[in-house]
C-alpha atoms as a PDB file:
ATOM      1  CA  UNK A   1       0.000   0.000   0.000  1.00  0.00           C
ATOM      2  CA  UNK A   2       1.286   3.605  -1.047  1.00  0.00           C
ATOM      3  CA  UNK A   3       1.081   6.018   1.883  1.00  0.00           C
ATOM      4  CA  UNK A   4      -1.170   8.641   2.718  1.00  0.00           C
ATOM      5  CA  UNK A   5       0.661  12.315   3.821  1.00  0.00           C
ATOM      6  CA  UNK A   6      -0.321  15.657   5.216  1.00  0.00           C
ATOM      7  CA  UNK A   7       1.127  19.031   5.982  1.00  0.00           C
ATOM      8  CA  UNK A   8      -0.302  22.419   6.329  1.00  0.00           C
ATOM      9  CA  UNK A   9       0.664  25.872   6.999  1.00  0.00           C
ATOM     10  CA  UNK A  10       3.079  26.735   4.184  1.00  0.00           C
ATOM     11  CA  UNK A  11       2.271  30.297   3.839  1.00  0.00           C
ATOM     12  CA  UNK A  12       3.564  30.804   0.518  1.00  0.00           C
ATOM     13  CA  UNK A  13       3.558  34.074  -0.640  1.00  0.00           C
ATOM     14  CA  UNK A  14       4.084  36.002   2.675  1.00  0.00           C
ATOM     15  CA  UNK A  15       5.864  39.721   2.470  1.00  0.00           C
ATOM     16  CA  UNK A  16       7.263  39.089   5.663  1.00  0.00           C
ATOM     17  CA  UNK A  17       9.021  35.862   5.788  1.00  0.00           C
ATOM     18  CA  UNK A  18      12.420  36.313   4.102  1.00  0.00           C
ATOM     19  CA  UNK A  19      13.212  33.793   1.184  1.00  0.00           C
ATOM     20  CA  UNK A  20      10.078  32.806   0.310  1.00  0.00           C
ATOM     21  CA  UNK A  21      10.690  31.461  -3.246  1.00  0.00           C
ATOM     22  CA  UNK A  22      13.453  29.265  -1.469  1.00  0.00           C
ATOM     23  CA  UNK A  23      10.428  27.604   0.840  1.00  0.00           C
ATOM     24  CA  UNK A  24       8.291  27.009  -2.162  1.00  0.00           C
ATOM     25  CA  UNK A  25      11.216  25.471  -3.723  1.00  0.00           C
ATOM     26  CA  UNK A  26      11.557  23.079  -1.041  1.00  0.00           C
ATOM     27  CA  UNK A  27       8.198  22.078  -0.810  1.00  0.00           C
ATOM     28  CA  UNK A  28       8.098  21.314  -4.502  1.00  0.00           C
ATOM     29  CA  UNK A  29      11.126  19.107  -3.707  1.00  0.00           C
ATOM     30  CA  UNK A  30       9.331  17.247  -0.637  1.00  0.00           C
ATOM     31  CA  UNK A  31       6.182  16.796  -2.775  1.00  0.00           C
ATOM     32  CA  UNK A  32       8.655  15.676  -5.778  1.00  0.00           C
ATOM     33  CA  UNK A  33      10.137  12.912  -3.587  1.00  0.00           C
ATOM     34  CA  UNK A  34       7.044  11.675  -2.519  1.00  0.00           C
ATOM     35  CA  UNK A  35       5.382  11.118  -5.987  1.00  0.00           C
ATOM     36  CA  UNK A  36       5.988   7.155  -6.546  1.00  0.00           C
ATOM     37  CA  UNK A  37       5.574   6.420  -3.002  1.00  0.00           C
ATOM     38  CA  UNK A  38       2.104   8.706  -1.746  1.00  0.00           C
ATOM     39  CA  UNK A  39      -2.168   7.333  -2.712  1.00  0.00           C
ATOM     40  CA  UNK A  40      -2.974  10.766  -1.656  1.00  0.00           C
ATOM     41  CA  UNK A  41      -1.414  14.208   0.034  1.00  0.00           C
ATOM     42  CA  UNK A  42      -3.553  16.438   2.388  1.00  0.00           C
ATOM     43  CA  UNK A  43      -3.092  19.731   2.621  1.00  0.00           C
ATOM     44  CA  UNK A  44      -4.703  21.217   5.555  1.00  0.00           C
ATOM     45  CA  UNK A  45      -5.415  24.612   5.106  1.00  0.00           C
ATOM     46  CA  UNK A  46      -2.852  28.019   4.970  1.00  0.00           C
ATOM     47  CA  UNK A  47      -0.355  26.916   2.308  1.00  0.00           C
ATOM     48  CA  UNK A  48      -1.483  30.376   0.829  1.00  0.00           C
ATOM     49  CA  UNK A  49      -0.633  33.308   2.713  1.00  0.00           C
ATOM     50  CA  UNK A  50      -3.340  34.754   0.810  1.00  0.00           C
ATOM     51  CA  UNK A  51      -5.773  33.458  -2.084  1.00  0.00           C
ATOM     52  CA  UNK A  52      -8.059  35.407  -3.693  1.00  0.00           C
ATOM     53  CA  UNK A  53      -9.750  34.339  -6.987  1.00  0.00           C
ATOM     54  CA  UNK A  54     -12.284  36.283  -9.185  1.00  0.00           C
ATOM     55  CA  UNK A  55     -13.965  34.495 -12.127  1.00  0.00           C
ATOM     56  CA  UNK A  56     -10.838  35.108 -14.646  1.00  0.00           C
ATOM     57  CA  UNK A  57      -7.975  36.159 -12.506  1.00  0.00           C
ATOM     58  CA  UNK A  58      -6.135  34.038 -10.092  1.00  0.00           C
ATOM     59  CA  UNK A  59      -3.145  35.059  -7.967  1.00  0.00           C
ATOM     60  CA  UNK A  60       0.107  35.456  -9.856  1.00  0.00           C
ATOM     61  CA  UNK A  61       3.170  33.418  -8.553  1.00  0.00           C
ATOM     62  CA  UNK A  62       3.511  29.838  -7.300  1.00  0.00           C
ATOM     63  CA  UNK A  63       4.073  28.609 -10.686  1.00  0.00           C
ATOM     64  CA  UNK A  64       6.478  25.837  -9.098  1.00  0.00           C
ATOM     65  CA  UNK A  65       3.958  24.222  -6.554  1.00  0.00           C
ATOM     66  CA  UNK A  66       0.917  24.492  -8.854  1.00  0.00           C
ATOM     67  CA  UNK A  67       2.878  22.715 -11.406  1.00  0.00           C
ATOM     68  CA  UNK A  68       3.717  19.931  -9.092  1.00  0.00           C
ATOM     69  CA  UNK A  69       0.535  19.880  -7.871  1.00  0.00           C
ATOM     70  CA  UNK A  70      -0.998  19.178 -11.399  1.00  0.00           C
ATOM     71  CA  UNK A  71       1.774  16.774 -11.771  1.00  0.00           C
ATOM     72  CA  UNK A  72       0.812  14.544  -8.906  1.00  0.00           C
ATOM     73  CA  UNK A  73      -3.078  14.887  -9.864  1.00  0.00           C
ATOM     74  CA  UNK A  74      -1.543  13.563 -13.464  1.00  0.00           C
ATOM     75  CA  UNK A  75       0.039  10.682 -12.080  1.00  0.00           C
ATOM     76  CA  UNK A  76      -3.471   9.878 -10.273  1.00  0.00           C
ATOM     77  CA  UNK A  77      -2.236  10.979  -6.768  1.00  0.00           C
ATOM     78  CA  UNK A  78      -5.392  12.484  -4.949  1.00  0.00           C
ATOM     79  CA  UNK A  79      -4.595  15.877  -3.903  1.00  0.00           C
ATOM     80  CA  UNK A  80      -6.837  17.500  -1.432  1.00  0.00           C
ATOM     81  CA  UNK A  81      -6.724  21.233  -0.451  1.00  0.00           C
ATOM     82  CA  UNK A  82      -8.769  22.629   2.627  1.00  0.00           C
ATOM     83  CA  UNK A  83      -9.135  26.173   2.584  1.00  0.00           C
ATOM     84  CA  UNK A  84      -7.283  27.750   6.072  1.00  0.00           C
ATOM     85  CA  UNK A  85      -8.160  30.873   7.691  1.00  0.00           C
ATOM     86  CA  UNK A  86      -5.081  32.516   4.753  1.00  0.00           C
ATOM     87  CA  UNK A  87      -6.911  31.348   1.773  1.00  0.00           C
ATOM     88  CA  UNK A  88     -10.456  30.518   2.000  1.00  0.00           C
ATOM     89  CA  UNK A  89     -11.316  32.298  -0.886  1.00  0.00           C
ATOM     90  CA  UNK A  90     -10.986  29.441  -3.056  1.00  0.00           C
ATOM     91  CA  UNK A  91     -12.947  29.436  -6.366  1.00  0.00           C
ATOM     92  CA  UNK A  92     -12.697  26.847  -9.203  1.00  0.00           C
ATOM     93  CA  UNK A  93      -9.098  27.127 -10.196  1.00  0.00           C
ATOM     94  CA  UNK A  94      -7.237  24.253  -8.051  1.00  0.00           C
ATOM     95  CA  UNK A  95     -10.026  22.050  -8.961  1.00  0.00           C
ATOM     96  CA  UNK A  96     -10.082  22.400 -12.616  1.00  0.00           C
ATOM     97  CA  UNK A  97      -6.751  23.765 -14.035  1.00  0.00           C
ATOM     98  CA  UNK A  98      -4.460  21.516 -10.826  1.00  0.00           C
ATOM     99  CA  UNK A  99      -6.889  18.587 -10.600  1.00  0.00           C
ATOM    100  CA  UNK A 100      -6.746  18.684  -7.059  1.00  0.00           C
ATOM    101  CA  UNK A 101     -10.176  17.975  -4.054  1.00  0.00           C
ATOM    102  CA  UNK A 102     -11.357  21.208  -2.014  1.00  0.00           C
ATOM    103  CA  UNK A 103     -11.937  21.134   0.909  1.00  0.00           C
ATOM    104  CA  UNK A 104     -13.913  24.184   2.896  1.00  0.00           C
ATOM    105  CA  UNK A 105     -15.483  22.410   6.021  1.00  0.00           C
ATOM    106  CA  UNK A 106     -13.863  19.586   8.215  1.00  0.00           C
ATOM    107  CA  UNK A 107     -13.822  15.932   6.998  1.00  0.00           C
ATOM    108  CA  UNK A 108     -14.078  12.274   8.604  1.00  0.00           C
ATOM    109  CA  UNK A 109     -12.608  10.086   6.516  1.00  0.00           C
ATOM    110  CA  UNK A 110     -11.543   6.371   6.336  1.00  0.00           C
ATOM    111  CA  UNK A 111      -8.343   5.337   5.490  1.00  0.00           C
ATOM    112  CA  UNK A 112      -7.809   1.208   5.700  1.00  0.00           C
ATOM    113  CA  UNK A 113      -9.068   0.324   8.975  1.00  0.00           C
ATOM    114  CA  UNK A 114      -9.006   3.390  10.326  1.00  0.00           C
ATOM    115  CA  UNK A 115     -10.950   6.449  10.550  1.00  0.00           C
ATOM    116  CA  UNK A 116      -9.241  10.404  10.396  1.00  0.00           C
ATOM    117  CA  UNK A 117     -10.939  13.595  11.276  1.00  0.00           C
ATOM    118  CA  UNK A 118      -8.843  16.306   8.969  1.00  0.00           C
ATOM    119  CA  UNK A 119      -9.692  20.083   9.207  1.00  0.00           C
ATOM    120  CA  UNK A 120      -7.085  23.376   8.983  1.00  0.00           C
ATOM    121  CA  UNK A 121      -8.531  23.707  12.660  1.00  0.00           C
ATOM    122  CA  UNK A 122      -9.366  27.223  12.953  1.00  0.00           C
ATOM    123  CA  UNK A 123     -12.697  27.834  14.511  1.00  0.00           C
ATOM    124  CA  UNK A 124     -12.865  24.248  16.058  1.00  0.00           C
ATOM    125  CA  UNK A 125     -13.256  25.755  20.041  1.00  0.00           C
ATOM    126  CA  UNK A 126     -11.228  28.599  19.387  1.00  0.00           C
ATOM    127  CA  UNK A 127     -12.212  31.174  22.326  1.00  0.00           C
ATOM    128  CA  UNK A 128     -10.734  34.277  20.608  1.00  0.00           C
ATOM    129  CA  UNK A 129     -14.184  36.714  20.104  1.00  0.00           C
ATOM    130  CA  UNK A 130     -11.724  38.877  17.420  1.00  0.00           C
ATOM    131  CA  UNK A 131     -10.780  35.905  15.282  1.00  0.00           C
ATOM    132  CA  UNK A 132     -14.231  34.258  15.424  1.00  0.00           C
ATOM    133  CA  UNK A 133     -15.456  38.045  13.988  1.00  0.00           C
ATOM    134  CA  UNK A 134     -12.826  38.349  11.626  1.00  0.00           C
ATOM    135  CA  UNK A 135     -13.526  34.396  10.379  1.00  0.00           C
ATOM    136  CA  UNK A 136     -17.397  34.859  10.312  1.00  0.00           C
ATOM    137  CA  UNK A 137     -17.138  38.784   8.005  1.00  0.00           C
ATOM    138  CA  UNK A 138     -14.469  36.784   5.642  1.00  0.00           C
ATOM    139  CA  UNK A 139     -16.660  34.239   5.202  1.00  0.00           C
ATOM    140  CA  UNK A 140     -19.894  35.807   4.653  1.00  0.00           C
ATOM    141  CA  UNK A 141     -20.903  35.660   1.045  1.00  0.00           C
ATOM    142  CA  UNK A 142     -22.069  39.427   0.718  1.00  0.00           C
ATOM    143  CA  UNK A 143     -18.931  40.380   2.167  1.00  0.00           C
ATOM    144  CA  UNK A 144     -16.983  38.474  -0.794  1.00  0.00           C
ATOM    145  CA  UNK A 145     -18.907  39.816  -3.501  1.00  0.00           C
ATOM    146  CA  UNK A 146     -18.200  43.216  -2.101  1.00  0.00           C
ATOM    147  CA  UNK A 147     -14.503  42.449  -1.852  1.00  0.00           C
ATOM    148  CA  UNK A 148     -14.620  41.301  -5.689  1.00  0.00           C
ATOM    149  CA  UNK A 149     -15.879  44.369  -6.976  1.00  0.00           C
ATOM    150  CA  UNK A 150     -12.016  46.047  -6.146  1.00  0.00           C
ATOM    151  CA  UNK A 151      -9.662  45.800  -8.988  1.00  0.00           C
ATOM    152  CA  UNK A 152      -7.403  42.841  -8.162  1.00  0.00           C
ATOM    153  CA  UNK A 153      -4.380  45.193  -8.381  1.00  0.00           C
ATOM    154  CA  UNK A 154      -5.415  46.737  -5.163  1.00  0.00           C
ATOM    155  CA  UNK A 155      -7.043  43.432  -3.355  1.00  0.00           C
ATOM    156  CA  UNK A 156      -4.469  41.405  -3.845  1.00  0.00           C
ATOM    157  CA  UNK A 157      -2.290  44.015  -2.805  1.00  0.00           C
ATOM    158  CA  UNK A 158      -4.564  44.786   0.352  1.00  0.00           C
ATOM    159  CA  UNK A 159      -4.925  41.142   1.386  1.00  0.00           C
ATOM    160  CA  UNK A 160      -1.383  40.026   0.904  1.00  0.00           C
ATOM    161  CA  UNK A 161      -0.185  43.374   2.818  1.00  0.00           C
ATOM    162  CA  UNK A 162      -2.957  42.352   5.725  1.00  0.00           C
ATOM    163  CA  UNK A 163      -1.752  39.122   6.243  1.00  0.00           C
ATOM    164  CA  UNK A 164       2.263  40.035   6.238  1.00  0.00           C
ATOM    165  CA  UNK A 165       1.110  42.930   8.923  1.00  0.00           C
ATOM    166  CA  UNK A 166      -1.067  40.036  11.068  1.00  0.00           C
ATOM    167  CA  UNK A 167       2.131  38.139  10.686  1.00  0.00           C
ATOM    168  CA  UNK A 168       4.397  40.611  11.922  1.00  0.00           C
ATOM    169  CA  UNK A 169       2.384  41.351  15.103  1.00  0.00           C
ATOM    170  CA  UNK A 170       3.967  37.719  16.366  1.00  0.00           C
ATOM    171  CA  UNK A 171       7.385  38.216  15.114  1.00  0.00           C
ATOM    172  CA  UNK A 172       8.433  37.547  12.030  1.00  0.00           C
ATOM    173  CA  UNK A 173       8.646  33.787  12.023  1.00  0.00           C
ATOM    174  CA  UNK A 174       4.824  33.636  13.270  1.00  0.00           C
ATOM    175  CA  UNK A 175       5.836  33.552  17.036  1.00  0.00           C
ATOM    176  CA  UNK A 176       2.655  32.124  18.147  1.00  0.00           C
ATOM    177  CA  UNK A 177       2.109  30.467  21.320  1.00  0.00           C
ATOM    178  CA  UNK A 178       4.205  27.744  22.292  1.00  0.00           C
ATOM    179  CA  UNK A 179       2.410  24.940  23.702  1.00  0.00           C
ATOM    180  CA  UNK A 180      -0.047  25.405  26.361  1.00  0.00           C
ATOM    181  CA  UNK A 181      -0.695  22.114  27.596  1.00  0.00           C
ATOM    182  CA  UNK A 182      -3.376  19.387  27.261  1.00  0.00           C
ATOM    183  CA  UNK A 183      -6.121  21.886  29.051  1.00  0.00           C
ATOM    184  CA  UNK A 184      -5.902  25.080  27.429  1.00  0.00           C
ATOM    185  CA  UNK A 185      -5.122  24.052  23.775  1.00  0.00           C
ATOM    186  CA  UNK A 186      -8.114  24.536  22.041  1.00  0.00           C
ATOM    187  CA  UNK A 187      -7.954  22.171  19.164  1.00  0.00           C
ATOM    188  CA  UNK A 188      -7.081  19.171  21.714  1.00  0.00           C
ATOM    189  CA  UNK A 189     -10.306  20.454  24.118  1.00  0.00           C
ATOM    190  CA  UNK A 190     -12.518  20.003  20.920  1.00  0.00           C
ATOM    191  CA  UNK A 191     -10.668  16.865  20.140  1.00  0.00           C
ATOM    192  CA  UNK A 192     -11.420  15.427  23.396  1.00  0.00           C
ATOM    193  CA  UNK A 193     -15.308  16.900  23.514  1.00  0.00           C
ATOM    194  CA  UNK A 194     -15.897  15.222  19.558  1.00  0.00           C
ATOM    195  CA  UNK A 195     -14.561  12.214  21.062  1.00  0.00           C
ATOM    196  CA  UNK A 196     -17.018  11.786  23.308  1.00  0.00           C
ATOM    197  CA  UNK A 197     -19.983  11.296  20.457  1.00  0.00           C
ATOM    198  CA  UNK A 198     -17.626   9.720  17.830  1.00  0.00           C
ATOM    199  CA  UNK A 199     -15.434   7.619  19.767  1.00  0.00           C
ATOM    200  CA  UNK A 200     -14.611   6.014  16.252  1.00  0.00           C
ATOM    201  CA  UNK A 201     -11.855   8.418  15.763  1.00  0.00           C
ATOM    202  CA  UNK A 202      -8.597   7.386  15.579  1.00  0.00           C
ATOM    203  CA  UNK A 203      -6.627  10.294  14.135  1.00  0.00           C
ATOM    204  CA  UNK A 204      -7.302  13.865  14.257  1.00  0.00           C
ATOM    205  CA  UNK A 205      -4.814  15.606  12.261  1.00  0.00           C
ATOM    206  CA  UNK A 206      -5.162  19.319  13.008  1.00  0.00           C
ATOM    207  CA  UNK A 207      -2.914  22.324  11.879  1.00  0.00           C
ATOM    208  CA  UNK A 208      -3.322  25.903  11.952  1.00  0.00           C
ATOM    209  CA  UNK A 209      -1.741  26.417  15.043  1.00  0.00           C
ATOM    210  CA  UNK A 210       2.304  26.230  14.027  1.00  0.00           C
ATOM    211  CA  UNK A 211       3.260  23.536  16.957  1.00  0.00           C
ATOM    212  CA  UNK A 212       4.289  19.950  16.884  1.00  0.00           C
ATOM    213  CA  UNK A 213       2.121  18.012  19.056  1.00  0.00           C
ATOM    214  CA  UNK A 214       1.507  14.421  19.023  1.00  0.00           C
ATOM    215  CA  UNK A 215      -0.928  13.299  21.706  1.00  0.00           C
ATOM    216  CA  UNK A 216      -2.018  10.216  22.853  1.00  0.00           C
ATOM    217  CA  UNK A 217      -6.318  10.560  23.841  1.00  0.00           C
ATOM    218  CA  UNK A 218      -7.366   7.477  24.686  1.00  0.00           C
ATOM    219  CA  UNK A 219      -5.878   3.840  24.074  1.00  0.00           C
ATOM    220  CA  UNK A 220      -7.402   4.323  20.534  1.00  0.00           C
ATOM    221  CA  UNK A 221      -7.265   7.619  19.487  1.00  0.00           C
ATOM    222  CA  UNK A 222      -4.530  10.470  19.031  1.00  0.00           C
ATOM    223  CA  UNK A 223      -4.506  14.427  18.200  1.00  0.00           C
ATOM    224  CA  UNK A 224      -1.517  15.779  15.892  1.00  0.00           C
ATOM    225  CA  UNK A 225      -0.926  19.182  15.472  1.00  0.00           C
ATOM    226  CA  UNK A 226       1.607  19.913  12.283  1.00  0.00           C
ATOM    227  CA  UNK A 227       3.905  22.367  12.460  1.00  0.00           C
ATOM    228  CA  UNK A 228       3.986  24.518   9.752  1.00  0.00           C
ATOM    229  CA  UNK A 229       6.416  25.085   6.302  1.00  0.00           C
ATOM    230  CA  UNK A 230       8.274  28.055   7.506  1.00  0.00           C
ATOM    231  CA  UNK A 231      10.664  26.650   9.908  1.00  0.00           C
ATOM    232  CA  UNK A 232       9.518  23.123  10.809  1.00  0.00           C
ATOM    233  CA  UNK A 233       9.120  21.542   7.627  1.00  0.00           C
ATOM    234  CA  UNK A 234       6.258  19.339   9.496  1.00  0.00           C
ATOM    235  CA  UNK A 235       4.580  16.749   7.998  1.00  0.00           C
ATOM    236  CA  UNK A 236       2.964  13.216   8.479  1.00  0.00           C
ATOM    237  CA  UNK A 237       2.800   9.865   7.198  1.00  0.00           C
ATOM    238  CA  UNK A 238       0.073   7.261   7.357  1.00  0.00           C
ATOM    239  CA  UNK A 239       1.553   3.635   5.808  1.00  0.00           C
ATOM    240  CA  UNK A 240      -1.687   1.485   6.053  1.00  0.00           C
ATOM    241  CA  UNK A 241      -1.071   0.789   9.258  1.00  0.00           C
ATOM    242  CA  UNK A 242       0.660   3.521  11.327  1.00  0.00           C
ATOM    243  CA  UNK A 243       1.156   7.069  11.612  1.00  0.00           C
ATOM    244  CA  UNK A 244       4.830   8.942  12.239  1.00  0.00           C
ATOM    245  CA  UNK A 245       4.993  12.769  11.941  1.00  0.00           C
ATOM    246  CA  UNK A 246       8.185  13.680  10.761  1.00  0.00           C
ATOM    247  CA  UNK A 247      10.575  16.984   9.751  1.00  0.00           C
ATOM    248  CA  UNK A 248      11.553  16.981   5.933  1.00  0.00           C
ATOM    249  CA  UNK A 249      15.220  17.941   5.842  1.00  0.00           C
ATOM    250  CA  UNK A 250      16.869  18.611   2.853  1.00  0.00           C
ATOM    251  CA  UNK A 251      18.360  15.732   1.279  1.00  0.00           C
ATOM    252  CA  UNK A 252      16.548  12.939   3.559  1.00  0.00           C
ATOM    253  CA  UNK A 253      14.462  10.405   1.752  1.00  0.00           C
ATOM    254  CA  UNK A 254      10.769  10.740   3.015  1.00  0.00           C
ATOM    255  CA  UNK A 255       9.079   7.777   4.536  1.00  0.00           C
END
């Protein structure tokens, strides 16, 4: 069996990480290395700093990773994107010109004998009033349409620019929290409360929050939390049977 792998949290495209062609570059390379040996990649949610599509125009840049990710679709590798809380503004264009499975809401999927909750993992228990706002205006339809009717010159300019500044209020390298422990991180607390009606779970696979966690729930069931693609270079594995979460380092062959 070919395995299954997911990362998140790429952030391609941000003004203010330094060398970002370099980090799309060596994601192309991880997902290049992978090819012969992955059934499907996951990518859970931010690998966009910031996506914006109208009906004709599309983001410029990325040329490497969209390629590759057409290139995997072409080789019959299922590819599935789910929109983060970067790049939810997802039309048509992954799905038709990349070939690739979009993904807006959380999924519960199963994957041999065992069953996977996947989601970016924003606004699963997050307590933050601001970013439950912010997530609810960026999401409302009315408020899209009014965002479309800028010229993508200055959108595009406006959203990248907004991110980069949100960025750079946590340091430049994302400085969010580090862990906070099993009773105040808010993606484990919904993990736990979920698993209370769907004990079925095996895996959640969370990311969104830029920490490495890998936490044991009950005898059957674990939480991971992937770090992200700016300086962790998280991902994880699933071989049929078990699941590793690993760093990709340059010249390492990937499980």
């Amino acid at each position: 069996m070919k395995s299954v792998y997911f990362l998140s949290d790429a952030h391609l495209g941000c003004r203010s990480i330094p060398h970002d062609r370099t980090r799309e570059r060596r994601l192309v390379r991880f997902l290049d290395g992978i090819k012969d040996k992955a059934s499907a990649v996951y990518l859970l949610g931010d690998i966009f700093d910031f996506w914006y599509e109208y009906k004709t125009v599309v983001p410029r840049g990325y040329t490497r990773f969209l390629g590759k990710l057409s290139e995997l679709a072409d080789r019959g590798v299922e590819v599935h994107f789910f929109t983060g809380n970067h790049d939810i503004w997802c039309g048509d264009y992954l799905v038709k010109e990349c070939g690739v499975t979009l993904h807006t809401e959380p999924m519960t999927v199963e994957m041999g004998d065992k069953v996977f909750m996947l989601a970016h993992g924003d606004g699963l228990g997050d307590p933050d009033r601001k970013f439950r706002f912010l997530r609810a205006v960026f999401r409302n339809r009315l408020c899209q349409r009014m965002f479309s009717c800028i010229h993508p010159r200055w959108a595009v300019d406006f959203g990248l620019s907004w991110a980069a500044h949100s960025r750079l209020k946590h340091g430049v390298e994302g400085g969010d929290p580090p862990y906070l422990g099993e009773d105040k991180e808010y993606l484990v607390r919904f993990a736990k409360e979920y698993l209370k009606a769907h004990s079925e779970i095996n895996y959640f696979i969370f990311g969104h929050r830029h920490i490495e966690l890998d936490l044991m729930l009950t005898r059957s069931s674990r939480v991971l939390i992937l770090g992200d693609w700016i300086t962790q270079f998280t991902y994880a594995v699933f071989d049929g049977e078990n699941l590793f979460m690993e760093n990709y380092v340059e010249g390492d062959t990937c499980l």
